[in-house]
Structures are given as C-alpha cells and as structure tokens.
N, C-alpha and C. Protein backbone atom coordinates (compact mmCIF):
# COMPACT_ATOMS: atom_id res chain seq x y z
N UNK A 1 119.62 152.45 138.05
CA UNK A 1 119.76 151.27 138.86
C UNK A 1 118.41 150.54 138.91
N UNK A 2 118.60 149.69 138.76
CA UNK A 2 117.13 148.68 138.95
C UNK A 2 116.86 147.42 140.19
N UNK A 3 116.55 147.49 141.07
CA UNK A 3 116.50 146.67 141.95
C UNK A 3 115.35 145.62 142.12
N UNK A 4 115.16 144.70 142.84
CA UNK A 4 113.90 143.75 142.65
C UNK A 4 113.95 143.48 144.41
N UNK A 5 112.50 143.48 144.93
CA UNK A 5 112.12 143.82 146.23
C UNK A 5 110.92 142.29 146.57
N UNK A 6 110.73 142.05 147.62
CA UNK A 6 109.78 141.35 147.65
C UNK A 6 108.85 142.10 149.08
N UNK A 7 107.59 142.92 148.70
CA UNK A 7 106.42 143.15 150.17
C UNK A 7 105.72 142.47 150.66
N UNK A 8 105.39 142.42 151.58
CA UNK A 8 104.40 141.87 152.21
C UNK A 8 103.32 142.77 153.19
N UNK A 9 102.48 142.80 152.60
CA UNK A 9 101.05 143.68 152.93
C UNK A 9 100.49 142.72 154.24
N UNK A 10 100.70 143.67 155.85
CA UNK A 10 99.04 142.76 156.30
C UNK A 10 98.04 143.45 156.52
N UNK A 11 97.23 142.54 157.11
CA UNK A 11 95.74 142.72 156.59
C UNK A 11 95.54 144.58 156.41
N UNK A 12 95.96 145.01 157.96
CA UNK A 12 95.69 146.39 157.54
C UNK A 12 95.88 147.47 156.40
N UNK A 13 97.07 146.85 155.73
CA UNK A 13 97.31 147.84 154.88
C UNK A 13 97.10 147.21 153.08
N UNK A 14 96.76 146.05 153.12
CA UNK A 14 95.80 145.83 151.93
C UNK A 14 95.38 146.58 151.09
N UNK A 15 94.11 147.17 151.50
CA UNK A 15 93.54 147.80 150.45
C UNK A 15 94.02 149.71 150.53
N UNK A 16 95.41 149.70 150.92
CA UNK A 16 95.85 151.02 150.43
C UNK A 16 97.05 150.97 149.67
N UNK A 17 96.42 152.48 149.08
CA UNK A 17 97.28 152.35 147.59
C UNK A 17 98.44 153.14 148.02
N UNK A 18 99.63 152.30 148.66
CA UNK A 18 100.64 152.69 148.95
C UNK A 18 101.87 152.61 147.60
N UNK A 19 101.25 151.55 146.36
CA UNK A 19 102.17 151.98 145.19
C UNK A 19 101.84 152.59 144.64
N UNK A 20 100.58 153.57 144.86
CA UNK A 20 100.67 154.41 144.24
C UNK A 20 100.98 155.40 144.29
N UNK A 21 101.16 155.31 145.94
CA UNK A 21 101.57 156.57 146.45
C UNK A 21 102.88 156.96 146.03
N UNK A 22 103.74 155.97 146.02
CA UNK A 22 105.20 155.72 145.71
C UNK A 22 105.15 156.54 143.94
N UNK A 23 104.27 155.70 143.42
CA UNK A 23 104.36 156.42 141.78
C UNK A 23 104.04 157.47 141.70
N UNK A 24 103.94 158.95 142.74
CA UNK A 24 103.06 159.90 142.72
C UNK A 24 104.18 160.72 143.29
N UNK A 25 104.80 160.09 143.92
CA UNK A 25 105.65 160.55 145.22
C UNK A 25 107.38 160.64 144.76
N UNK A 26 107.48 159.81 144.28
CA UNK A 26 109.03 159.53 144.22
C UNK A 26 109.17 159.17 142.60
N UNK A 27 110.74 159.40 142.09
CA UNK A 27 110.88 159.45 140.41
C UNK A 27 111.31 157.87 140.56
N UNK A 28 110.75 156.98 140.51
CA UNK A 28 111.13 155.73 140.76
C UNK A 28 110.12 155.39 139.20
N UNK A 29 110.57 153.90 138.41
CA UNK A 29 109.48 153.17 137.79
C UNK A 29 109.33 152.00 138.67
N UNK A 30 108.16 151.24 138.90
CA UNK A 30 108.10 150.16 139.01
C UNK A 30 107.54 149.04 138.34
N UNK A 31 107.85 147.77 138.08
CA UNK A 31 106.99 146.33 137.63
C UNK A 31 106.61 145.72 138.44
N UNK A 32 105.32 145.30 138.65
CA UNK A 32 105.12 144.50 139.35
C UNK A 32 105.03 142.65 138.65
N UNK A 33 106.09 141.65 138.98
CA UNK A 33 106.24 140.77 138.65
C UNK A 33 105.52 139.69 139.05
N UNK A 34 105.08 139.87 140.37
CA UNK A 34 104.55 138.82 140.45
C UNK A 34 103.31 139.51 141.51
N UNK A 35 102.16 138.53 142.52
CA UNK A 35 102.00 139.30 143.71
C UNK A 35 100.87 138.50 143.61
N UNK A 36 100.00 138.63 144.72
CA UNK A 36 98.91 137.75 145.62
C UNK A 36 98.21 138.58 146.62
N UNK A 37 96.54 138.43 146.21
CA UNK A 37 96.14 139.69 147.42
C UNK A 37 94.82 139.26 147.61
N UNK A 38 94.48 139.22 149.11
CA UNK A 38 93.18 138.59 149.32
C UNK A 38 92.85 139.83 150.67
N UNK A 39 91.53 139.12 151.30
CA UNK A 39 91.49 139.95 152.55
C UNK A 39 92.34 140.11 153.84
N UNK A 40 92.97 139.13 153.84
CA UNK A 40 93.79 138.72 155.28
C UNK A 40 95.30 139.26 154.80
N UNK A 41 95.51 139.49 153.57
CA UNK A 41 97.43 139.70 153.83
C UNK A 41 97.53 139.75 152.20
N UNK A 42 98.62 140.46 152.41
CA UNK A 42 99.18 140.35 150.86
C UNK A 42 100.77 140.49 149.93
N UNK A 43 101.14 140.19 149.18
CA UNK A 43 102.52 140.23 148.97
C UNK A 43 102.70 140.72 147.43
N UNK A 44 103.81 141.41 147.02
CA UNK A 44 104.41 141.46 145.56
C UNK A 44 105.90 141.53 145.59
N UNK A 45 105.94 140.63 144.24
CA UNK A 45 107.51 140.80 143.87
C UNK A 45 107.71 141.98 142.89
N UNK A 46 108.75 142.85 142.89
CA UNK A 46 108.33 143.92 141.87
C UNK A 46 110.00 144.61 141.61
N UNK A 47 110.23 145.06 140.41
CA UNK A 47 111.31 145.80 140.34
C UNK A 47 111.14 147.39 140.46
N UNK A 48 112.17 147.78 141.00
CA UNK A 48 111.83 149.58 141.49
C UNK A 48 113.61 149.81 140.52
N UNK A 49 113.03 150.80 139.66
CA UNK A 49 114.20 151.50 138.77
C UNK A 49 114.09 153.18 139.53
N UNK A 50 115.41 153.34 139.05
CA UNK A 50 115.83 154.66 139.55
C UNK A 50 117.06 155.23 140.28
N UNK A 51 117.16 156.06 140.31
CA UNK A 51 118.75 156.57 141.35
C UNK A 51 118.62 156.00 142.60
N UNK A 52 120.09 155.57 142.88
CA UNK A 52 119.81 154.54 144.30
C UNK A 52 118.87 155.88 145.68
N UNK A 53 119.21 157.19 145.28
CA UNK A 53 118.20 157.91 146.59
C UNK A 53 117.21 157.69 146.14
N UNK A 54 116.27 157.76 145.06
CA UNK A 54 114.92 157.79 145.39
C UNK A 54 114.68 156.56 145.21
N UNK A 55 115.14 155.42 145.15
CA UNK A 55 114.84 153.92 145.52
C UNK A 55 115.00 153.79 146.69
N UNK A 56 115.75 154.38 147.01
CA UNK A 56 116.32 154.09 149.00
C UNK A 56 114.81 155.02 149.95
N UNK A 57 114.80 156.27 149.25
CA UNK A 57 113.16 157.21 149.73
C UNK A 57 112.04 156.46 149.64
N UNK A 58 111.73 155.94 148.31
CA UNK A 58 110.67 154.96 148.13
C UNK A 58 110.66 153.76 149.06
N UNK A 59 111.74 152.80 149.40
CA UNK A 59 111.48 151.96 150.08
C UNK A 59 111.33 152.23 151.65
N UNK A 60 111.94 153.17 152.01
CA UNK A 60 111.81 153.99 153.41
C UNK A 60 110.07 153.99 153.32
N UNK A 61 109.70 155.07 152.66
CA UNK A 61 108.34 155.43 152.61
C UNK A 61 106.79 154.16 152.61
N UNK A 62 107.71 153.29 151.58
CA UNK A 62 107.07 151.66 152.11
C UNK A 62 107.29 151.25 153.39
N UNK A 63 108.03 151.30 153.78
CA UNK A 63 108.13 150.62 155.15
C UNK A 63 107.37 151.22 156.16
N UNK A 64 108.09 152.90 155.93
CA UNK A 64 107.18 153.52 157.25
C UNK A 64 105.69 153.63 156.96
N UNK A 65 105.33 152.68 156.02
CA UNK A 65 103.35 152.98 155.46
C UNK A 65 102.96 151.23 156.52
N UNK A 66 103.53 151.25 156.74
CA UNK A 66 103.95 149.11 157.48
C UNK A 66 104.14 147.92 156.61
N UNK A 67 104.45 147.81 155.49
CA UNK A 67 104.93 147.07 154.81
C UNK A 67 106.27 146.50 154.33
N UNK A 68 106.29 145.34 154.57
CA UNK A 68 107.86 145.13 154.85
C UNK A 68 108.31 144.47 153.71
N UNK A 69 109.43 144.90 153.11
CA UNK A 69 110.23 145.41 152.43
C UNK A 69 111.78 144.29 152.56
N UNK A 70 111.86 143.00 151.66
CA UNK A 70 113.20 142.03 151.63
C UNK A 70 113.50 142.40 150.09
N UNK A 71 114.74 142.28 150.18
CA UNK A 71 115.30 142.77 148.53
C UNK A 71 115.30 141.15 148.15
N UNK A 72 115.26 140.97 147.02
CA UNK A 72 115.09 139.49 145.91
C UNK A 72 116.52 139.25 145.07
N UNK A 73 116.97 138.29 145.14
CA UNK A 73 118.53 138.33 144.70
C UNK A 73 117.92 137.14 143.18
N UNK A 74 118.42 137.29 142.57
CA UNK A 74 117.86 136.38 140.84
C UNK A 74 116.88 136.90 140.44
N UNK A 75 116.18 135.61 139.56
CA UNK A 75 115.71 136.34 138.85
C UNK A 75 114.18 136.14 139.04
N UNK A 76 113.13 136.81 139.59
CA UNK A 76 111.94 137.03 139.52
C UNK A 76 111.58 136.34 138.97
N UNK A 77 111.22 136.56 137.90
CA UNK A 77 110.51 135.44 137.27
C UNK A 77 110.83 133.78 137.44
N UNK A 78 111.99 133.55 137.14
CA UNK A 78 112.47 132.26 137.29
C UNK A 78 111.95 131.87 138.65
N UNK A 79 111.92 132.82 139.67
CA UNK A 79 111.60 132.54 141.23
C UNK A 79 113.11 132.11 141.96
C-alpha cells in the first residue's frame, strides 16, 4: 500500500530526526516529495509504502513525536 501524507514540524521538533526514527523503527519506505525547513517550523509532503499496520504504527509514532500528520489526496507532485 502506498499512501501520501502531508507534516508539519513546529519549531520544537525541527531539528529531530523523527524520519529517521520511523526508517529505523518501522518496515515502512518513504519519499520525501516535497518539504520546507527553516528555524521557526517546518513541513513535508512524502509517500509512506507498506502494510496498512506499519503505516498506521509509523504515523501514530509521528504524531505522538508532535507532528501533525493530514493524508494528501492526488497527486504530489502536481500539488
């Protein structure tokens, strides 16, 4: 299953590597398609492949890190 997500990082959780934690953590792949990151806040569009549980674990595990987590309906790139 392949899904496409849109996060949004604030300031606090910026500079942690919560995808990586995810790539370390859970049998998920991800792309990151798009994304924007400065000091104050940050966001990515990204596709998460995998069995709908450990996509459903992974995005749990994003969220409860404080990053919030809207699913993206089309097509990414196109926007």
């Amino acid at each position: 299953m392949k899904d496409r997500y849109h996060l949004t990082f604030p300031r606090e959780r910026v500079a942690e590597p919560v995808m990586c934690e995810v790539a370390k953590q859970f049998d998920v792949v991800f792309s990151i398609r798009r994304a924007s990151v400065d000091v104050e806040a940050g966001w990515m569009d990204l596709q998460l492949e995998g069995s709908d549980e450990e996509i459903e674990r992974a995005i749990r595990h994003i969220q409860e890190r404080g990053v919030r987590v809207d699913p993206i309906e089309g097509d990414i790139i196109a926007g």
